[in-house]
Protein backbone atom coordinates (compact mmCIF):
# COMPACT_ATOMS: atom_id res chain seq x y z
CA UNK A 1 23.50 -10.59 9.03
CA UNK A 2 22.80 -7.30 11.07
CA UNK A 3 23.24 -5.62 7.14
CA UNK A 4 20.20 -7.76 6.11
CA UNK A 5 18.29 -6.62 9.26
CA UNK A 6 19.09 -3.28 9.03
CA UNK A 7 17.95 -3.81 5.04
CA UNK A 8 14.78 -4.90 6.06
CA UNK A 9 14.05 -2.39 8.44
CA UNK A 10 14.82 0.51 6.36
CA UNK A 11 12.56 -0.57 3.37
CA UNK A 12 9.64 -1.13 5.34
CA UNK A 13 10.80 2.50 6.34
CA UNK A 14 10.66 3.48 2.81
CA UNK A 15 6.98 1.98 2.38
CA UNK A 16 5.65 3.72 5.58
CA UNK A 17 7.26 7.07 4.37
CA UNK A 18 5.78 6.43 1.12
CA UNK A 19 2.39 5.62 2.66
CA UNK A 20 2.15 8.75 5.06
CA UNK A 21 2.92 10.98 1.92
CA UNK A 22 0.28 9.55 -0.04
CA UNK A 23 -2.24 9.73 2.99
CA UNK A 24 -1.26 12.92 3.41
CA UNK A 25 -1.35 14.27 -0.02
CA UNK A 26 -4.73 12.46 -0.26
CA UNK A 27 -5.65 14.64 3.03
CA UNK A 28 -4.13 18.04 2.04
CA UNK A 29 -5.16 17.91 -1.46
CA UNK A 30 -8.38 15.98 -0.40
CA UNK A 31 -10.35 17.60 -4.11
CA UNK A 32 -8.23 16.71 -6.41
CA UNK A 33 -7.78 13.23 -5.46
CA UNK A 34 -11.30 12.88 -5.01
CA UNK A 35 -12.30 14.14 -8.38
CA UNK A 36 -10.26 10.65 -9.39
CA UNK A 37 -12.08 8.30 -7.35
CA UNK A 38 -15.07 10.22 -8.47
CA UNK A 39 -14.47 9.73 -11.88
CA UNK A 40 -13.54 6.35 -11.48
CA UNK A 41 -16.55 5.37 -9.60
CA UNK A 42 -18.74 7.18 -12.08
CA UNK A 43 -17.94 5.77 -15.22
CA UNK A 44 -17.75 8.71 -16.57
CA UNK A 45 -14.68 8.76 -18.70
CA UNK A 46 -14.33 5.05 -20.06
CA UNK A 47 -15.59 4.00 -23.59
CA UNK A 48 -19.01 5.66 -24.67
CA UNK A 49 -19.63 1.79 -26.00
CA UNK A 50 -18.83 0.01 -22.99
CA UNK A 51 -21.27 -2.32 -21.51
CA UNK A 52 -20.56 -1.99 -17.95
CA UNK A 53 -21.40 1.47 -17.21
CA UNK A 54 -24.36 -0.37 -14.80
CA UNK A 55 -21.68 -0.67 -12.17
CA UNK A 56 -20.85 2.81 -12.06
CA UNK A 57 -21.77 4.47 -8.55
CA UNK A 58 -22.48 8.73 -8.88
CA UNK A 59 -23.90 8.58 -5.31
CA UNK A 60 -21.25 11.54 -4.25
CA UNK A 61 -21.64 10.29 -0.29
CA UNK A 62 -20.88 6.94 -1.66
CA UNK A 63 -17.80 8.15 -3.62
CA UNK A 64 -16.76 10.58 -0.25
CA UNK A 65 -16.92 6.77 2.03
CA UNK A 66 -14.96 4.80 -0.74
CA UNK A 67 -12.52 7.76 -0.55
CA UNK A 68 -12.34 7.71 3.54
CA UNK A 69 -12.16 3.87 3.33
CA UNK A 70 -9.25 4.21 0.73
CA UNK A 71 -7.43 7.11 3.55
CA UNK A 72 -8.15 5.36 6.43
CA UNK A 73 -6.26 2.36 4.87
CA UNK A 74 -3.48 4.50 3.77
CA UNK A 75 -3.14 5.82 7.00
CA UNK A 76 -3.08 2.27 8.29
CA UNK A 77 -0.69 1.09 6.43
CA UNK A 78 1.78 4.06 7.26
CA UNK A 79 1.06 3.25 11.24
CA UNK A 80 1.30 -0.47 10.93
CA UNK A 81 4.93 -0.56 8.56
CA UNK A 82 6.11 2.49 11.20
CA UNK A 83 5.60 0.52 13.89
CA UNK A 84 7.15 -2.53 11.98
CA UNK A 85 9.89 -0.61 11.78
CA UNK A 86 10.34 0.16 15.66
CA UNK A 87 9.83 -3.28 16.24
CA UNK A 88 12.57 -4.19 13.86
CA UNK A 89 14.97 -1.76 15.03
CA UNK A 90 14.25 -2.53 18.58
CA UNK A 91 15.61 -6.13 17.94
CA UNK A 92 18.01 -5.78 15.18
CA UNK A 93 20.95 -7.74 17.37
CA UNK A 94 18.15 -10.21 18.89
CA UNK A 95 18.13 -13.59 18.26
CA UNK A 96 16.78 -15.17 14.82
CA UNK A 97 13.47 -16.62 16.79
CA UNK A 98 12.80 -12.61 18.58
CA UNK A 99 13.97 -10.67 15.43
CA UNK A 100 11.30 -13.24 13.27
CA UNK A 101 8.80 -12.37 15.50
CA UNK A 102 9.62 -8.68 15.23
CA UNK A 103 8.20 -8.44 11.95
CA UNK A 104 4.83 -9.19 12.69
CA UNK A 105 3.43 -5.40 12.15
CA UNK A 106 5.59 -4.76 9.26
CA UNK A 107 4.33 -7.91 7.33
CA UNK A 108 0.87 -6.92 8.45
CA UNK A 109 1.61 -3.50 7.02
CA UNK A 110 2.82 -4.38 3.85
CA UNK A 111 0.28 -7.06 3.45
CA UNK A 112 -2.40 -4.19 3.36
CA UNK A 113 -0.66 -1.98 1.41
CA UNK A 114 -0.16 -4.84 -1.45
CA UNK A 115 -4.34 -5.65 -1.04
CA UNK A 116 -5.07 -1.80 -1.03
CA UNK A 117 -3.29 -1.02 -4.22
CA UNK A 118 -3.99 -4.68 -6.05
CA UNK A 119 -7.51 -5.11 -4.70
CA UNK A 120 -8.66 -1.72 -4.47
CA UNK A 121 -7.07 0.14 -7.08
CA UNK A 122 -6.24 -2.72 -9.98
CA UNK A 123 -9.25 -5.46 -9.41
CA UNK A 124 -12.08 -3.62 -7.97
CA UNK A 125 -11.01 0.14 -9.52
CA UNK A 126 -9.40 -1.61 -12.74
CA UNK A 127 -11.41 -4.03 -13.49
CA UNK A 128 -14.86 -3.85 -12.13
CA UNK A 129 -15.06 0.02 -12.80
CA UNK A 130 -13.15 -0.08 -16.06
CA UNK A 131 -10.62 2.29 -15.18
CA UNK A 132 -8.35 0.86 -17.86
CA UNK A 133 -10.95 2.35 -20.35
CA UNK A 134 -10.35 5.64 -19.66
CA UNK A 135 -7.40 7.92 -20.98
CA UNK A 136 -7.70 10.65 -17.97
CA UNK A 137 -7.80 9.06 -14.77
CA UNK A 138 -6.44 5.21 -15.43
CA UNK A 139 -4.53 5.07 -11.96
CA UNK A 140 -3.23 1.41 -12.75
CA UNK A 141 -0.17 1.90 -14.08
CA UNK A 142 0.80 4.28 -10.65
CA UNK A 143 -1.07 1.39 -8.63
CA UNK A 144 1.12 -1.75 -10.46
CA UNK A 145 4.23 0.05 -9.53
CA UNK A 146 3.14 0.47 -6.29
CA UNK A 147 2.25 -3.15 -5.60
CA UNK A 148 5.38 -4.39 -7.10
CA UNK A 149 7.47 -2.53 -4.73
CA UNK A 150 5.55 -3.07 -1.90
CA UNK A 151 5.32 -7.19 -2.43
CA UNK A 152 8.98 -6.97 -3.12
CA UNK A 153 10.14 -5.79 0.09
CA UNK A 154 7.26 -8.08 2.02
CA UNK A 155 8.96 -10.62 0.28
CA UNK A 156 12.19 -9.71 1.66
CA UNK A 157 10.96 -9.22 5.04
CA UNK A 158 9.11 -12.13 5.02
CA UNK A 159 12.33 -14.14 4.35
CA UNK A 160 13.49 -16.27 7.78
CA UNK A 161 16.30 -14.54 8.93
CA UNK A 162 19.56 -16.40 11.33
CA UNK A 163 20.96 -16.02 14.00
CA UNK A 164 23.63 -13.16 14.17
CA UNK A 165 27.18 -14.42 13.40
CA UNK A 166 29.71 -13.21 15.94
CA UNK A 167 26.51 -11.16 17.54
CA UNK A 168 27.28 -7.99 15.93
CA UNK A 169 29.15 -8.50 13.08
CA UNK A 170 28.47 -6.76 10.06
């Protein structure tokens, strides 16, 4: 059972690395990915014919708070599945009831990261901004893949773990 624990902790590892890169690429590189929530907010590249270019927001101080919200949850999510992690680690040989319990910040963690990339990025930036209209900066397919992982290993966190056999046995 301690293989499963370690398991655990060391994808919700793999999600917080992957969430500190991408908060701080989205820091370090802070134009170019805001050029693509730019354009997505603006409507500006989706069908000519489309119908729902009324929902389109070209406000830029508008598109520069979505952009901070969108970081700031990034760089959420990073904290919350690092200290998940710490937590995990810290009571990898505890009992089933205190290891459980452990995972409260790394479930909270992932939780966000599945609601930033599904509700941000596929319903609100997807749907309600049409970003599957446009050929340049359709981030869906990136965000699906990300959301799949991500609920994957909440899954497998989330899953009620027992109480060590032998108390250290692999």
């Amino acid at each position: 059972m301690i293989i499963v624990r370690l398991a655990k902790a060391l994808l919700v590892a793999a999600i917080a690395l992957f969430a500190s890169l991408v908060a701080f690429g989205n820091i370090t590189d802070y134009n170019t990915n805001l050029a693509f929530v730019q354009h997505v907010l603006a409507m500006d590249t989706i069908y000519p014919f489309s119908t729902i270019k009324y929902r389109a927001i070209t406000d830029p101080t508008l598109q520069q708070l979505a952009y901070a919200a969108i970081i700031a949850t990034e760089v959420a999510i990073a904290m919350l599945c690092w200290i998940g992690v710490a937590m995990l680690g810290r009571h990898i040989r505890a009992d089933a009831r205190a290891f459980n319990r452990a995972k409260t910040f790394a479930v909270i963690g992932l939780t966000l990261g599945f609601l930033l990339w599904e509700v941000g990025f596929m319903s609100i930036g997807g749907e309600w901004f049409g970003m599957w209209q446009s050929q340049q900066w359709n981030g869906i397919p990136s965000a699906f893949r990300f959301l799949i992982t991500i609920i994957a290993v909440l899954i497998f966190v989330a899953m009620p773990d027992q109480e060590l056999e032998g108390r250290g046995a692999g």
